[in-house]
PDB file of N, CA and C in Angstrom:
ATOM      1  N   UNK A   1     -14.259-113.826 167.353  1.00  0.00           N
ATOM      2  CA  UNK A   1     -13.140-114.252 166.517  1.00  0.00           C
ATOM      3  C   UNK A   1     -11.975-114.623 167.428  1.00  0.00           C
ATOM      4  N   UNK A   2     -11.597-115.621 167.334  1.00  0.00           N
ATOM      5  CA  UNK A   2     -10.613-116.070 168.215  1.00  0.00           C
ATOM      6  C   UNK A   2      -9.158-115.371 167.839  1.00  0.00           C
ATOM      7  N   UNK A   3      -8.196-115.066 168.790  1.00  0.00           N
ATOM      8  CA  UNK A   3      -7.194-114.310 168.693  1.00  0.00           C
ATOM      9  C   UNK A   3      -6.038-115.331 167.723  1.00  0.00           C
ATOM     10  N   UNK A   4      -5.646-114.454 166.871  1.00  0.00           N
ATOM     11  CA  UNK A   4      -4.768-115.575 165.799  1.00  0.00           C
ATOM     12  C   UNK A   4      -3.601-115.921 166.438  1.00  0.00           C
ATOM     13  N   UNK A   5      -3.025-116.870 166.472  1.00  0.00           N
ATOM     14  CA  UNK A   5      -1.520-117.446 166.775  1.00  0.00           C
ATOM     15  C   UNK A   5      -0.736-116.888 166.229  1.00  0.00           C
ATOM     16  N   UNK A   6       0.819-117.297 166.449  1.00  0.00           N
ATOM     17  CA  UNK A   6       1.714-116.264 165.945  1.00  0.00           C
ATOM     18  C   UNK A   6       2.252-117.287 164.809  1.00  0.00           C
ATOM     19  N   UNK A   7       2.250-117.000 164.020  1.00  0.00           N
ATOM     20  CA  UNK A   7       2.942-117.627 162.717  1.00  0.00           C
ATOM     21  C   UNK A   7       4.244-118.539 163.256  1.00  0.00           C
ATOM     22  N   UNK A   8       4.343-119.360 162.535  1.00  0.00           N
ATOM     23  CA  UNK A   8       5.755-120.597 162.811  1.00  0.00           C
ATOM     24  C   UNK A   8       6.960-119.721 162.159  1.00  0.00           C
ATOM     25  N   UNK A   9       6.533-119.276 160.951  1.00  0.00           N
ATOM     26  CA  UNK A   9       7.640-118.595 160.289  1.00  0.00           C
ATOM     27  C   UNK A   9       7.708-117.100 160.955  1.00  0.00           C
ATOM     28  N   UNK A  10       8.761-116.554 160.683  1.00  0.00           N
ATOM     29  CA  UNK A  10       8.693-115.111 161.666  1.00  0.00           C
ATOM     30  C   UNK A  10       7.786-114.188 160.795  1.00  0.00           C
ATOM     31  N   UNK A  11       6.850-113.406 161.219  1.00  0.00           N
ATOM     32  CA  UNK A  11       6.440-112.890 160.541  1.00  0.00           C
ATOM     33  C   UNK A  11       6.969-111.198 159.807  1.00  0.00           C
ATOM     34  N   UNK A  12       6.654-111.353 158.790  1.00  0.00           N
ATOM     35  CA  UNK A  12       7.527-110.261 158.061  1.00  0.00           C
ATOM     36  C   UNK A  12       6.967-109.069 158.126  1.00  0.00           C
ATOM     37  N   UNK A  13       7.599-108.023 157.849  1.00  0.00           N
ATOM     38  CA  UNK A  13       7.354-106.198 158.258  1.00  0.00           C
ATOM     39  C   UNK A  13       5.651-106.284 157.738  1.00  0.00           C
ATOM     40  N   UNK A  14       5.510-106.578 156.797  1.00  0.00           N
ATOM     41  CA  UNK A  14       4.320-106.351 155.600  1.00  0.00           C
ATOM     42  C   UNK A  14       3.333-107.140 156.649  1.00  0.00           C
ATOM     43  N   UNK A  15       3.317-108.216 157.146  1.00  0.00           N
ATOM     44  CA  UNK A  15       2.468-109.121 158.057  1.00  0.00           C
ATOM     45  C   UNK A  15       2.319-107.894 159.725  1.00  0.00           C
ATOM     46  N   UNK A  16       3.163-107.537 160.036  1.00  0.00           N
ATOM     47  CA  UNK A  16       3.149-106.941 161.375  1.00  0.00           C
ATOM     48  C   UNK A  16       2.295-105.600 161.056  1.00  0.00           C
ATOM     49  N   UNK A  17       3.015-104.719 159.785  1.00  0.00           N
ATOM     50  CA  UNK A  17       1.836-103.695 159.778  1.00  0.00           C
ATOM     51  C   UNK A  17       0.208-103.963 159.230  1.00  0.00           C
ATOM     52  N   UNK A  18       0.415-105.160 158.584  1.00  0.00           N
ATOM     53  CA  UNK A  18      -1.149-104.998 158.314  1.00  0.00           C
ATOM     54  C   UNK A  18      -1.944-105.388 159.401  1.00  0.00           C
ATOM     55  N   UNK A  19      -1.301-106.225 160.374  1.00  0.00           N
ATOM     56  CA  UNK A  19      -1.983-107.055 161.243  1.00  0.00           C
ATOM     57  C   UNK A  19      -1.942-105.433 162.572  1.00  0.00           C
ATOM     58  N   UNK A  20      -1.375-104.781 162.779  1.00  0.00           N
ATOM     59  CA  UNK A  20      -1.507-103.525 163.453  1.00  0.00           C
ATOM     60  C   UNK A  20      -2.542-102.523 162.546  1.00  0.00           C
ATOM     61  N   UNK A  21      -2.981-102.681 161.228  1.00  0.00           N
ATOM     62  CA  UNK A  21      -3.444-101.997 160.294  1.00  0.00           C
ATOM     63  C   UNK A  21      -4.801-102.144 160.836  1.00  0.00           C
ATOM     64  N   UNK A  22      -5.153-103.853 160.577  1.00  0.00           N
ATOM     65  CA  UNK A  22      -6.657-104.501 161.228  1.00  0.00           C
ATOM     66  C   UNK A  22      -6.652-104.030 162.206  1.00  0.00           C
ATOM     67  N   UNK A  23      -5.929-104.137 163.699  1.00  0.00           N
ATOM     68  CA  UNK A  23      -6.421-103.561 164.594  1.00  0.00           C
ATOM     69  C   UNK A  23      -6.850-102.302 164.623  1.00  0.00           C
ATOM     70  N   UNK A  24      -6.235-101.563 164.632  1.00  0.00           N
ATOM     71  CA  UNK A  24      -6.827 -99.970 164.687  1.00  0.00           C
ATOM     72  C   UNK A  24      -8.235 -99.897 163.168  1.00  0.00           C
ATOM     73  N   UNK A  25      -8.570-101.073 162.366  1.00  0.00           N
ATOM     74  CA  UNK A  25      -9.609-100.577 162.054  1.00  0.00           C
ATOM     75  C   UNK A  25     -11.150-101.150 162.699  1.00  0.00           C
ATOM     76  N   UNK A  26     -10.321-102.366 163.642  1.00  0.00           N
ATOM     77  CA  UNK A  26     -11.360-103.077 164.546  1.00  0.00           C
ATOM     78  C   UNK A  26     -11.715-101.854 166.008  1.00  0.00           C
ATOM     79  N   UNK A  27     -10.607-100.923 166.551  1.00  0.00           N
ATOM     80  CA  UNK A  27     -10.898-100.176 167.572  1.00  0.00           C
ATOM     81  C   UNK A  27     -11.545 -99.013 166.496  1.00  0.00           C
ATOM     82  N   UNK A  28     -11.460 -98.174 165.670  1.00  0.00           N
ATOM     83  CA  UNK A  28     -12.085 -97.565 165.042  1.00  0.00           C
ATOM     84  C   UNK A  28     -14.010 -97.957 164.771  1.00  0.00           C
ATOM     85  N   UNK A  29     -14.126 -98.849 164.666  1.00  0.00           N
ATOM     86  CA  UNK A  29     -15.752 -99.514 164.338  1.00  0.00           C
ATOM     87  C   UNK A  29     -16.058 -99.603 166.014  1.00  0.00           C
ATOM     88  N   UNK A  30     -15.224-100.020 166.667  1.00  0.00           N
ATOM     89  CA  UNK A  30     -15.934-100.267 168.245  1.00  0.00           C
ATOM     90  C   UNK A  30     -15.677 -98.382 168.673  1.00  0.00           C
ATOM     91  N   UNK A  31     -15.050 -97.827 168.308  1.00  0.00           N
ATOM     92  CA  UNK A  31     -15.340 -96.146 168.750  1.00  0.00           C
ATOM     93  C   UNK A  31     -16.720 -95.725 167.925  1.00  0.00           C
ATOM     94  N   UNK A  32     -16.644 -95.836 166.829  1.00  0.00           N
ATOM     95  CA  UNK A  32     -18.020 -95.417 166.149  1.00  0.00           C
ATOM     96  C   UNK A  32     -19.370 -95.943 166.786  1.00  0.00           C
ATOM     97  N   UNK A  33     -18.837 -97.268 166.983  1.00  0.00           N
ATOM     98  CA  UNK A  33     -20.478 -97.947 167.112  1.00  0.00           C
ATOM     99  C   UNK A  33     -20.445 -96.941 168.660  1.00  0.00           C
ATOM    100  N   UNK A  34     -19.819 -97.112 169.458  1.00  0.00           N
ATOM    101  CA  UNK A  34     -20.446 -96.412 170.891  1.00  0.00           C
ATOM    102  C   UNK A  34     -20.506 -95.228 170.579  1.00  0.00           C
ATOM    103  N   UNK A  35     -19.888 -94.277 169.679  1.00  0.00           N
ATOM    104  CA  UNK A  35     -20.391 -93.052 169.343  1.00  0.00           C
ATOM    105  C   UNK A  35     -21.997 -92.915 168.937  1.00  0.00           C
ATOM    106  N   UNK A  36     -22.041 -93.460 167.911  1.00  0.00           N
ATOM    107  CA  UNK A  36     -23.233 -93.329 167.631  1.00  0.00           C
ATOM    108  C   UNK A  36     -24.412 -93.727 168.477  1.00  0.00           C
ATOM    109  N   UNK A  37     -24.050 -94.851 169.134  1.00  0.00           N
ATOM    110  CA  UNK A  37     -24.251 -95.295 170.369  1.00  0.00           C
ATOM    111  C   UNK A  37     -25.261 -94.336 171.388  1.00  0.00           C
ATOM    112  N   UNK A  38     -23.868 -93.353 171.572  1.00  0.00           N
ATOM    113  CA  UNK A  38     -24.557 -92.567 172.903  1.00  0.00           C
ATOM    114  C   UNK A  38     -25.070 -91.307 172.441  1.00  0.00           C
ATOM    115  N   UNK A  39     -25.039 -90.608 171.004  1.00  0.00           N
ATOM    116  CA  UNK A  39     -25.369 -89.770 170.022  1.00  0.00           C
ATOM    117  C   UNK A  39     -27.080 -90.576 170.183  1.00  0.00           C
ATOM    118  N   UNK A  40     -27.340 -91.544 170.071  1.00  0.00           N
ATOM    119  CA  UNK A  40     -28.886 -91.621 170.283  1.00  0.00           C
ATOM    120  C   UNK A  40     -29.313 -92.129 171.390  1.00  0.00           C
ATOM    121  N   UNK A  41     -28.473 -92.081 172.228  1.00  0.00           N
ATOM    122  CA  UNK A  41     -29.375 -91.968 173.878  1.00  0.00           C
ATOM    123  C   UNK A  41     -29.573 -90.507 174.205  1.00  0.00           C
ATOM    124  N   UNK A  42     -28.355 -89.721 173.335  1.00  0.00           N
ATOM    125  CA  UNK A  42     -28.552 -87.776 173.829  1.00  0.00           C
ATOM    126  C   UNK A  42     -29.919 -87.421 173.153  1.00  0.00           C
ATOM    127  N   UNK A  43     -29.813 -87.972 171.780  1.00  0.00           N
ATOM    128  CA  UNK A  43     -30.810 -87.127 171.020  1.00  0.00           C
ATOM    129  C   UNK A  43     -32.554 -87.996 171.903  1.00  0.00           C
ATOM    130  N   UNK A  44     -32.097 -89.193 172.090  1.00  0.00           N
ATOM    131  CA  UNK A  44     -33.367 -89.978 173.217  1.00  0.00           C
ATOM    132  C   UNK A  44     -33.963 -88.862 174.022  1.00  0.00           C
ATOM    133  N   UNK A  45     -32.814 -88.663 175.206  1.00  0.00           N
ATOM    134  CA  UNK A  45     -33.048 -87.942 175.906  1.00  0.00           C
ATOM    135  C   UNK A  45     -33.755 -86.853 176.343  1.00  0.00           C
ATOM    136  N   UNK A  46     -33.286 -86.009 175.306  1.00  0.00           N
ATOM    137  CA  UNK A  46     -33.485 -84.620 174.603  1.00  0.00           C
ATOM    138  C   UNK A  46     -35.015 -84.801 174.150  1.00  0.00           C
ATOM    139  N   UNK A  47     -35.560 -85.600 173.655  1.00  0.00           N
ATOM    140  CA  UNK A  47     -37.026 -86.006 173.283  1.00  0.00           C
ATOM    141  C   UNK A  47     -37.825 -85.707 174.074  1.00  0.00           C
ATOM    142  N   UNK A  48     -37.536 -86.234 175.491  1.00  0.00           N
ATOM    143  CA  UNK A  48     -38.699 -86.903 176.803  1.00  0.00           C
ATOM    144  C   UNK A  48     -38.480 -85.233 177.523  1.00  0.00           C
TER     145      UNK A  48
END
């Protein structure tokens, strides 16, 4: 996804927190996915 431009018009309080809102729910999904991630290379591991 290409990084969005900054609006022509200034962007307003409601635009800045949601757009800080998305981020932390885009770093949230990239913490999970490597959680779970390395949660099944342990339990892998633990197998052999």
């Amino acid at each position: 996804m290409p990084p969005r431009r900054a609006p022509a018009v200034p962007a307003t309080e409601d635009d800045l927190v949601e757009r800080m809102a998305n981020s932390m729910n885009v770093m949230v999904a990239a913490v999970t996915a490597q959680t779970n991630a390395k949660t099944q290379r342990d339990l892998e591991k633990r197998e052999r």
